[in-house]
PDB file of N, CA and C in Angstrom:
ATOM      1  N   UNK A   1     -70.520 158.028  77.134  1.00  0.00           N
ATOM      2  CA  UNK A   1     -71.874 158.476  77.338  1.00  0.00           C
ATOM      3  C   UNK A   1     -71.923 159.985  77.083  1.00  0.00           C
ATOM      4  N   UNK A   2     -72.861 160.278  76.564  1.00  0.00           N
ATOM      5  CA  UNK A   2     -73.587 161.436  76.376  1.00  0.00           C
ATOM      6  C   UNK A   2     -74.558 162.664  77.053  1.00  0.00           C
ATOM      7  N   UNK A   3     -74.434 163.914  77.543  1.00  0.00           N
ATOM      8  CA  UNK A   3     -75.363 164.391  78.487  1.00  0.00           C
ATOM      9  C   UNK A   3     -76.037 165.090  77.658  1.00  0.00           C
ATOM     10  N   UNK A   4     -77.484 165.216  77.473  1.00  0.00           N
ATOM     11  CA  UNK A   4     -77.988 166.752  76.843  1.00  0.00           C
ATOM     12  C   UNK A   4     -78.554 167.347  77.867  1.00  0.00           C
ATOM     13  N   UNK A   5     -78.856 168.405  78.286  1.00  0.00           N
ATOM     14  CA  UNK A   5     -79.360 169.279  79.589  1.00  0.00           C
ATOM     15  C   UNK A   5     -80.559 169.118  78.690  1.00  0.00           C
ATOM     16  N   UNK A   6     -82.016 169.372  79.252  1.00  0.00           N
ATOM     17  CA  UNK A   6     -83.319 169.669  79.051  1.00  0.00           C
ATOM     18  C   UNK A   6     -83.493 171.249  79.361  1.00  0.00           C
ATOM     19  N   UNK A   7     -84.787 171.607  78.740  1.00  0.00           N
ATOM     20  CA  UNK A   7     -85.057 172.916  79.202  1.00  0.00           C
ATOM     21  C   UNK A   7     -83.779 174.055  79.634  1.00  0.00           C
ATOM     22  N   UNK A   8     -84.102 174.808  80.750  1.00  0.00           N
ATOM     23  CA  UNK A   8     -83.255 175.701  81.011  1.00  0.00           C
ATOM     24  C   UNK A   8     -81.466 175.237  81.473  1.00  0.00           C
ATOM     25  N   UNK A   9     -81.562 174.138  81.425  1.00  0.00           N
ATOM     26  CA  UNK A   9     -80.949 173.108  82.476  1.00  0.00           C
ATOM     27  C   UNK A   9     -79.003 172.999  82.005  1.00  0.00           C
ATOM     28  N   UNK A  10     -78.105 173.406  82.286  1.00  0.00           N
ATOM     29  CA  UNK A  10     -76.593 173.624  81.977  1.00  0.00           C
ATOM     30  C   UNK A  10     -75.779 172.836  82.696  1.00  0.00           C
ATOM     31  N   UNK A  11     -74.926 171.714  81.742  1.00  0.00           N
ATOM     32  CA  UNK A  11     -74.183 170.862  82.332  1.00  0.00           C
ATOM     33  C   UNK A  11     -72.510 171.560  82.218  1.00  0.00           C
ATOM     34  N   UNK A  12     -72.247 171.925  83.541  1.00  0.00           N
ATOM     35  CA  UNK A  12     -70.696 172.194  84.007  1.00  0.00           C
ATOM     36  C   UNK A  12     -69.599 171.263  84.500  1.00  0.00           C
ATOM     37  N   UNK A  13     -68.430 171.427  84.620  1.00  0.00           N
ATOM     38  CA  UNK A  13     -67.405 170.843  85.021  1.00  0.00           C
ATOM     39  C   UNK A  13     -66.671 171.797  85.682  1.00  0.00           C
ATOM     40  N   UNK A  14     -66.664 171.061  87.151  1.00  0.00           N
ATOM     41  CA  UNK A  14     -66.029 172.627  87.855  1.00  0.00           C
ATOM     42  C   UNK A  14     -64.375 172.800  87.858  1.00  0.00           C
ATOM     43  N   UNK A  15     -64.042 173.477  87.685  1.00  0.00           N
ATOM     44  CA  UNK A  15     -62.881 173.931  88.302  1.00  0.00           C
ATOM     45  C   UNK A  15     -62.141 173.810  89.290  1.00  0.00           C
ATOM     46  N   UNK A  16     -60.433 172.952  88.736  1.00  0.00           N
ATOM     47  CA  UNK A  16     -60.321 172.358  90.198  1.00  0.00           C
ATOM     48  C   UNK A  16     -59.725 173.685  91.141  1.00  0.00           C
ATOM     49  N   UNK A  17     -59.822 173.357  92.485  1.00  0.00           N
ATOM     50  CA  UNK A  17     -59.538 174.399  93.383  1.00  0.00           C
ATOM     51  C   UNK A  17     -57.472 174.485  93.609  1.00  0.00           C
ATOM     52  N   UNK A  18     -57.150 175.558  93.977  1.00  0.00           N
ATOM     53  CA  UNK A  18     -55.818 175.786  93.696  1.00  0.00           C
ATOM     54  C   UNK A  18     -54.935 175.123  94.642  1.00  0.00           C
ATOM     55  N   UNK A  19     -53.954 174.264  94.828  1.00  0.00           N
ATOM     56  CA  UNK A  19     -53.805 173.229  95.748  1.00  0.00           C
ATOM     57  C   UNK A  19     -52.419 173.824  97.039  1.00  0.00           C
ATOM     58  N   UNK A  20     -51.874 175.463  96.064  1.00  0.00           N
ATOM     59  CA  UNK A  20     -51.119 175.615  96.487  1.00  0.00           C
ATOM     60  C   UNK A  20     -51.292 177.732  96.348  1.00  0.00           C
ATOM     61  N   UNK A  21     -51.173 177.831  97.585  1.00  0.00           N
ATOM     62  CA  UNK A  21     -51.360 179.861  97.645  1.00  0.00           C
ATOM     63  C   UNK A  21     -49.935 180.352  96.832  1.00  0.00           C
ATOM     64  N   UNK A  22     -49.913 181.263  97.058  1.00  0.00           N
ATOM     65  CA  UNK A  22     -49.087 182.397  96.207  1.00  0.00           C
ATOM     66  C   UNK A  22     -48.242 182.253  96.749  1.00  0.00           C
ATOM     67  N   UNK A  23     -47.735 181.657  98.456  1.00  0.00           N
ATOM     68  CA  UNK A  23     -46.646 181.803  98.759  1.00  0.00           C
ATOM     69  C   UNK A  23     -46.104 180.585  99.009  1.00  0.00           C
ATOM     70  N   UNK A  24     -46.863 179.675  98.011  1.00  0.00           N
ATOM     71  CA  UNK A  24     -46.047 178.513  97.804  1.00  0.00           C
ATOM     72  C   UNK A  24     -46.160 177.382  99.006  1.00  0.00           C
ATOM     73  N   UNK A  25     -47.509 178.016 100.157  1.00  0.00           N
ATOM     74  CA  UNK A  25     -47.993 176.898 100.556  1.00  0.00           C
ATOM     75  C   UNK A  25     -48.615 175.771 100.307  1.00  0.00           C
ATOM     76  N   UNK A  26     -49.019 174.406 100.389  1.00  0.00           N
ATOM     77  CA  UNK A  26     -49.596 173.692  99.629  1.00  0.00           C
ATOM     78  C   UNK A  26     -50.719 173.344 100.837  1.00  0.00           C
ATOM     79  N   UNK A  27     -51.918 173.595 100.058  1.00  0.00           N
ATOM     80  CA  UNK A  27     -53.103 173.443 100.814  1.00  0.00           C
ATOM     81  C   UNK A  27     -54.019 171.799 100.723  1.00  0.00           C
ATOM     82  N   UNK A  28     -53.753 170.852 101.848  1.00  0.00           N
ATOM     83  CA  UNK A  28     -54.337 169.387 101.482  1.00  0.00           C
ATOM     84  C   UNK A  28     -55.812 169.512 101.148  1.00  0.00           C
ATOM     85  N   UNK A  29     -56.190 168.600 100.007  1.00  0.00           N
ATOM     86  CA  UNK A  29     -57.671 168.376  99.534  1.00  0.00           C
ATOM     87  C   UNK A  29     -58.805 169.157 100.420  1.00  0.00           C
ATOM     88  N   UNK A  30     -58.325 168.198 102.002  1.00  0.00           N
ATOM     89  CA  UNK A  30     -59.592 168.029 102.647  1.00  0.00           C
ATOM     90  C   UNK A  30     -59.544 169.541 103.209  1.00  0.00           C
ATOM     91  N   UNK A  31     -58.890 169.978 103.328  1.00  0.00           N
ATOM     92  CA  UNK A  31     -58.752 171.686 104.087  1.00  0.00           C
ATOM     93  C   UNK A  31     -59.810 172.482 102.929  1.00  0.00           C
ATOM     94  N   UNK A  32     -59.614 172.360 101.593  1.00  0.00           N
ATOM     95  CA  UNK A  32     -59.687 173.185 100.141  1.00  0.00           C
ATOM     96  C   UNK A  32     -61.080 172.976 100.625  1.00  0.00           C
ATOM     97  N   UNK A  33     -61.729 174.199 100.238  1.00  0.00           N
ATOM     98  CA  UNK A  33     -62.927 174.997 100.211  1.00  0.00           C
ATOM     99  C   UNK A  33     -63.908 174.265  98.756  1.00  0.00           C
ATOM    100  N   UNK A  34     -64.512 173.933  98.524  1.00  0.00           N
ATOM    101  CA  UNK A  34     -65.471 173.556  96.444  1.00  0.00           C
ATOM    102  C   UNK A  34     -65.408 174.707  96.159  1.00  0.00           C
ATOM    103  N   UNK A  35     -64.712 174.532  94.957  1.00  0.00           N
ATOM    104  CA  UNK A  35     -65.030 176.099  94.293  1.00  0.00           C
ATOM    105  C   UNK A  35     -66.278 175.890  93.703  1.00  0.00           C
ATOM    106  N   UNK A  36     -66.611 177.301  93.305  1.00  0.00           N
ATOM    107  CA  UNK A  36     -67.776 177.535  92.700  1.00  0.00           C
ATOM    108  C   UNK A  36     -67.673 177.996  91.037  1.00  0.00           C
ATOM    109  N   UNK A  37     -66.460 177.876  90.533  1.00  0.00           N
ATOM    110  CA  UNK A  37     -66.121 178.408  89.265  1.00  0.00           C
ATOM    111  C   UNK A  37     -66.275 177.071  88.487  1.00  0.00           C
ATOM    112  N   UNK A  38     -66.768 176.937  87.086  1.00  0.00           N
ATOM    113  CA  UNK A  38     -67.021 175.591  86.253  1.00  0.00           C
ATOM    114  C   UNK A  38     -67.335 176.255  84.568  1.00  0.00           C
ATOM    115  N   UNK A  39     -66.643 175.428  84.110  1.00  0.00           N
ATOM    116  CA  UNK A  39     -66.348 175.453  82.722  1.00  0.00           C
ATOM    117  C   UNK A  39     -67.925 174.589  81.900  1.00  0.00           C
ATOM    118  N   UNK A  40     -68.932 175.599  81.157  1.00  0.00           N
ATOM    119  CA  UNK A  40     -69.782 175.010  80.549  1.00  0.00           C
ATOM    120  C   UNK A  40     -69.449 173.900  79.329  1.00  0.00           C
ATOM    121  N   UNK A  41     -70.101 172.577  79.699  1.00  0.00           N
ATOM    122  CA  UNK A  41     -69.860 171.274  79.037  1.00  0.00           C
ATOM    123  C   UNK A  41     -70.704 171.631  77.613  1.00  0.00           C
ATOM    124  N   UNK A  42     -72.094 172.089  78.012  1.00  0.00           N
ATOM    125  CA  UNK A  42     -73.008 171.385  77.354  1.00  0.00           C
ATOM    126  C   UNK A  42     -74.220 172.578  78.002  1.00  0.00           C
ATOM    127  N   UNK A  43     -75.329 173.161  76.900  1.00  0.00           N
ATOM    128  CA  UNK A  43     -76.120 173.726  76.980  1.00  0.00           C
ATOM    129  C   UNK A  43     -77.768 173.066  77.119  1.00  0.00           C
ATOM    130  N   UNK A  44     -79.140 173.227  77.752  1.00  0.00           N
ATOM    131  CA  UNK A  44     -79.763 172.885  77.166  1.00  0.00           C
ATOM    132  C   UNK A  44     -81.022 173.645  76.074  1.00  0.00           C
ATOM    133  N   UNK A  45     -82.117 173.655  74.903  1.00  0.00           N
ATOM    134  CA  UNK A  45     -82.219 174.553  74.402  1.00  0.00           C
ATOM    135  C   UNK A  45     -83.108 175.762  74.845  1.00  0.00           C
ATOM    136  N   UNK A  46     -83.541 175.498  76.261  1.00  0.00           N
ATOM    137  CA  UNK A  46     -83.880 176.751  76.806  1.00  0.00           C
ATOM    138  C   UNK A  46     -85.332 176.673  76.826  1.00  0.00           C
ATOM    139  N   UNK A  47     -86.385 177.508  77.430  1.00  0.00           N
ATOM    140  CA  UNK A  47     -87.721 177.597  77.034  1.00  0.00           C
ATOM    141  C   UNK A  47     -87.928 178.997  76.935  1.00  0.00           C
ATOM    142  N   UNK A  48     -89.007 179.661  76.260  1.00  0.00           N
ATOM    143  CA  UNK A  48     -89.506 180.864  75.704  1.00  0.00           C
ATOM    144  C   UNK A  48     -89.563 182.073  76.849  1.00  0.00           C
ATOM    145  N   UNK A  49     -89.752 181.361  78.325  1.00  0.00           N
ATOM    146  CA  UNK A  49     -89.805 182.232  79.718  1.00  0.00           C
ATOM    147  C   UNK A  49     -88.125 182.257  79.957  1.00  0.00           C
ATOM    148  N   UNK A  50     -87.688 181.805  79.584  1.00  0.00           N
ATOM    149  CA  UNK A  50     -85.996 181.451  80.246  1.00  0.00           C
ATOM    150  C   UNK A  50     -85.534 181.202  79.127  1.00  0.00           C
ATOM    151  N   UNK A  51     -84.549 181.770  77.945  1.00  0.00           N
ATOM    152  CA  UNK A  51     -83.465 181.640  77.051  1.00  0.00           C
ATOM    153  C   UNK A  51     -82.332 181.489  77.298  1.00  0.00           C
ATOM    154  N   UNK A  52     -81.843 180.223  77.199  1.00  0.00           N
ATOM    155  CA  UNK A  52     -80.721 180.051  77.382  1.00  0.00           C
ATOM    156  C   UNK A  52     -79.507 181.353  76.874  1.00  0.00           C
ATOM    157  N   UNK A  53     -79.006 181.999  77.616  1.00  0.00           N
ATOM    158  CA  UNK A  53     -77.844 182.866  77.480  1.00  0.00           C
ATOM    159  C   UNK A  53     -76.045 182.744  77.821  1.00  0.00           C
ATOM    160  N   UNK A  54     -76.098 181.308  78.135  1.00  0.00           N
ATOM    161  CA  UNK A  54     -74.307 181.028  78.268  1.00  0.00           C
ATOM    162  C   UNK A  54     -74.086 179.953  77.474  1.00  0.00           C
ATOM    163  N   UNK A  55     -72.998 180.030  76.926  1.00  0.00           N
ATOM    164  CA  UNK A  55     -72.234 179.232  75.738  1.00  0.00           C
ATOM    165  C   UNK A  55     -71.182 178.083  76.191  1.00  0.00           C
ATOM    166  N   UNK A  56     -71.385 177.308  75.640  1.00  0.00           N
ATOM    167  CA  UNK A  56     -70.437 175.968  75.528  1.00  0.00           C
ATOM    168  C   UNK A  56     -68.873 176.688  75.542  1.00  0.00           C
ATOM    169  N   UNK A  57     -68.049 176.349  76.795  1.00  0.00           N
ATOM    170  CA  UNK A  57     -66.702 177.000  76.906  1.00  0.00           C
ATOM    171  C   UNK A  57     -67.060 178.048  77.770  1.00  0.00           C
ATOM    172  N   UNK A  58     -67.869 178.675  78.018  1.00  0.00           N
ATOM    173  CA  UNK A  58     -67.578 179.985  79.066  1.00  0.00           C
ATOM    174  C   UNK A  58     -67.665 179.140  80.909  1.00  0.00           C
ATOM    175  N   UNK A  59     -66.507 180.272  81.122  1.00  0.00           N
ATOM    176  CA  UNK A  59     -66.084 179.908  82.569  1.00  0.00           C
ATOM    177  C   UNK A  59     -67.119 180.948  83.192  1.00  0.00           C
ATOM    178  N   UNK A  60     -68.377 179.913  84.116  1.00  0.00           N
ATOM    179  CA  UNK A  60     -69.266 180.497  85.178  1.00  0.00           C
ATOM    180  C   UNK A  60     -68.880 180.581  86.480  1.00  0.00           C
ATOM    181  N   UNK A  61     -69.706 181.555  87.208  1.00  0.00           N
ATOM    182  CA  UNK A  61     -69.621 181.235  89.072  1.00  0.00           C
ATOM    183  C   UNK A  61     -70.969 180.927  89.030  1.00  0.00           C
ATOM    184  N   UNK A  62     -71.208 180.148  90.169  1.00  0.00           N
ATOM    185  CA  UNK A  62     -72.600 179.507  90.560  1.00  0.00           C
ATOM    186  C   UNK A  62     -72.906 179.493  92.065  1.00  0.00           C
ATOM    187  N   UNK A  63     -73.917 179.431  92.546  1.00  0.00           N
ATOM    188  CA  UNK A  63     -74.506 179.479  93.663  1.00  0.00           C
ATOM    189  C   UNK A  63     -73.683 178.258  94.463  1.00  0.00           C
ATOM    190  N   UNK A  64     -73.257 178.428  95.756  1.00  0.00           N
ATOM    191  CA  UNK A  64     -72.729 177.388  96.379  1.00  0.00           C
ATOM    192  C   UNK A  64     -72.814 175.939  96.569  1.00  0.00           C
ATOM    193  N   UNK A  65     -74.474 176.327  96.593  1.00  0.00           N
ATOM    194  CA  UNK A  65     -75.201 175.165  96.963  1.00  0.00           C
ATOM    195  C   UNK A  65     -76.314 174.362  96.003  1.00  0.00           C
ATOM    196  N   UNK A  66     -76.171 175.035  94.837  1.00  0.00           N
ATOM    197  CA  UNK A  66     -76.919 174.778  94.058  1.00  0.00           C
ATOM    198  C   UNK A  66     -76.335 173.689  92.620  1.00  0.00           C
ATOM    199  N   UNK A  67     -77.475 172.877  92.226  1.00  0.00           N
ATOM    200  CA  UNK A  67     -76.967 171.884  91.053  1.00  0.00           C
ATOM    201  C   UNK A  67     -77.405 170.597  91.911  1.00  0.00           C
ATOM    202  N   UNK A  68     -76.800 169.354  90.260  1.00  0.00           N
ATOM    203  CA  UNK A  68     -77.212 168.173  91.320  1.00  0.00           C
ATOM    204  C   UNK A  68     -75.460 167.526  90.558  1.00  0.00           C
ATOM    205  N   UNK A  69     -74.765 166.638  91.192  1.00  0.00           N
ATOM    206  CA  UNK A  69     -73.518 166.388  90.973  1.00  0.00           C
ATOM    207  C   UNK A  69     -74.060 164.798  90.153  1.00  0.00           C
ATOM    208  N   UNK A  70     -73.155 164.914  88.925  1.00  0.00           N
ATOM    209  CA  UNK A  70     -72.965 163.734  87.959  1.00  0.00           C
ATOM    210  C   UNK A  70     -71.659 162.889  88.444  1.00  0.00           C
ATOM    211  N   UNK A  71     -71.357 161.559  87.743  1.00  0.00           N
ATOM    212  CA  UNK A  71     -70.659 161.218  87.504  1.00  0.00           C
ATOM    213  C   UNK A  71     -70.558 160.576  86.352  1.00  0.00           C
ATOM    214  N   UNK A  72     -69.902 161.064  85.147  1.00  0.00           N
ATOM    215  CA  UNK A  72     -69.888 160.191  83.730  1.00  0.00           C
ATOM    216  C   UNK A  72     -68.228 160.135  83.372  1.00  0.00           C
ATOM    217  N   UNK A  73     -68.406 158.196  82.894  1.00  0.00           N
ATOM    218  CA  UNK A  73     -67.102 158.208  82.553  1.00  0.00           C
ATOM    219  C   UNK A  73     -65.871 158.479  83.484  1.00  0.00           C
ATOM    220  N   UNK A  74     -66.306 158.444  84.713  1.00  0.00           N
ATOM    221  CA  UNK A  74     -65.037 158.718  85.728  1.00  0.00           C
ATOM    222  C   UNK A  74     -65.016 159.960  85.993  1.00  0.00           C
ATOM    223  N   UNK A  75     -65.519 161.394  85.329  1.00  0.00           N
ATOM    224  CA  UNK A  75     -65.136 162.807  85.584  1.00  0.00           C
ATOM    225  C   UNK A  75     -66.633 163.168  86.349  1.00  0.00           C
ATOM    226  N   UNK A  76     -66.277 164.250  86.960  1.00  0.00           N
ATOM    227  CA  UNK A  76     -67.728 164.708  88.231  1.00  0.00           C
ATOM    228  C   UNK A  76     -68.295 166.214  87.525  1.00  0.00           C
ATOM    229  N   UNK A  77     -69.608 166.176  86.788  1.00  0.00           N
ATOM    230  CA  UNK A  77     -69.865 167.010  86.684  1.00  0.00           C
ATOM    231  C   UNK A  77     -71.389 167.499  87.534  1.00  0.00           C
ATOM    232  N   UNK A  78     -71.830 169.021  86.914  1.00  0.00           N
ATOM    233  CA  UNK A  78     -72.888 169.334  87.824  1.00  0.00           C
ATOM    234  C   UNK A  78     -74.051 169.463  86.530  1.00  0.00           C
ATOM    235  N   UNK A  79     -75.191 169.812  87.255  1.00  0.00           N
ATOM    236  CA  UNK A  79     -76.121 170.091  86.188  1.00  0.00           C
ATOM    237  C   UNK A  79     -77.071 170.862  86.663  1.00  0.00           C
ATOM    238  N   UNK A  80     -76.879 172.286  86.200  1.00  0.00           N
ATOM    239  CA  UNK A  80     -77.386 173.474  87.298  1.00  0.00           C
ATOM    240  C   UNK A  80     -78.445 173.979  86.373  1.00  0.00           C
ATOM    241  N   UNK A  81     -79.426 174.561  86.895  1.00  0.00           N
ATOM    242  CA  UNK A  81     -80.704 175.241  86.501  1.00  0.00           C
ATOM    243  C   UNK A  81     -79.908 177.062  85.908  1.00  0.00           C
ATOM    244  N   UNK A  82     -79.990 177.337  84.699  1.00  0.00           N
ATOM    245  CA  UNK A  82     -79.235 178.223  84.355  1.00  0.00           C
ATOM    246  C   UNK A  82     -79.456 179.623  85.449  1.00  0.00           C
ATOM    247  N   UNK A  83     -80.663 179.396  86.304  1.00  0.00           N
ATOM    248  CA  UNK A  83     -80.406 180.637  87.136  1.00  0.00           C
ATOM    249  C   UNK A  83     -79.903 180.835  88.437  1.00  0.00           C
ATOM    250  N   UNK A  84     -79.044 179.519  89.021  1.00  0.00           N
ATOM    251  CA  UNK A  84     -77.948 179.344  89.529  1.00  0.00           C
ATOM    252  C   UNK A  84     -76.766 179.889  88.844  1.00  0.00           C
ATOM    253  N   UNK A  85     -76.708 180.375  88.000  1.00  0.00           N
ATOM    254  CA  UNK A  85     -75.421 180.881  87.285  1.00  0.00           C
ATOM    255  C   UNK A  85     -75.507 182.400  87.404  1.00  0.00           C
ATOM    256  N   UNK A  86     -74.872 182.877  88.719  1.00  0.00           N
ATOM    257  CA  UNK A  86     -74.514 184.038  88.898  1.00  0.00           C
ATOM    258  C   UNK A  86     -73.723 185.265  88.189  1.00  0.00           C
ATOM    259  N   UNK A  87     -72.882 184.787  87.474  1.00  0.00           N
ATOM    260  CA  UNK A  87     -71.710 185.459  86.401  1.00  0.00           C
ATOM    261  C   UNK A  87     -71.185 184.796  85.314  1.00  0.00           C
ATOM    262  N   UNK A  88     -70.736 185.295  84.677  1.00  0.00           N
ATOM    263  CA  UNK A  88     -70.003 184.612  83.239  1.00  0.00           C
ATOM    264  C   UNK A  88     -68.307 184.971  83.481  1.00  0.00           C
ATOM    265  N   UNK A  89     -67.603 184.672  83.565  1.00  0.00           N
ATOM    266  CA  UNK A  89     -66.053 184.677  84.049  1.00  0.00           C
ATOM    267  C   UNK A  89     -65.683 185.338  82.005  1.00  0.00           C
ATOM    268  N   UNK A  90     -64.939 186.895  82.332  1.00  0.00           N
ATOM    269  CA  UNK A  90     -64.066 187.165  81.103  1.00  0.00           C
ATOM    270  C   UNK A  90     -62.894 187.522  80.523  1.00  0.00           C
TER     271      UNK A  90
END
């Protein structure tokens, strides 16, 4: 299956969270925090008030709480309103 985002609308895949700290502790699932960092899937083409400005491949941060969560094909993605997208990761 196929996603196209509408309007302003950006389909991500987040980033999994790090399972283990620097000092080689290993942190279980349910303890791990959602990250907020996600790799853009898929753009949509934007409207004339709101231009789409992030690219297919750039690593975003996003609002905590914001998006609505997919599931396609077995993998969990989000699909956030591009002004939930706080930063561009470089």
């Amino acid at each position: 299956m196929k996603i196209r985002p509408l309007a302003d609308r950006v389909l991500v895949k987040q980033v999994e969270a790090e399972s283990k700290t620097a000092s080689g502790i290993i942190i279980p699932a349910q303890a791990q925090e959602k990250t907020q960092e996600a790799v853009v899937e898929a753009v949509g083409p934007g409207t004339e008030k709101d231009p789409i400005i992030v690219k297919k491949g750039e690593r975003v941060l996003y609002d905590k709480y914001s998006g609505t969560s997919i599931k396609v094909d077995g993998a969990d993605y989000l699909i956030l309103k591009q002004s939930d997208i706080i930063a561009v990761i470089e």
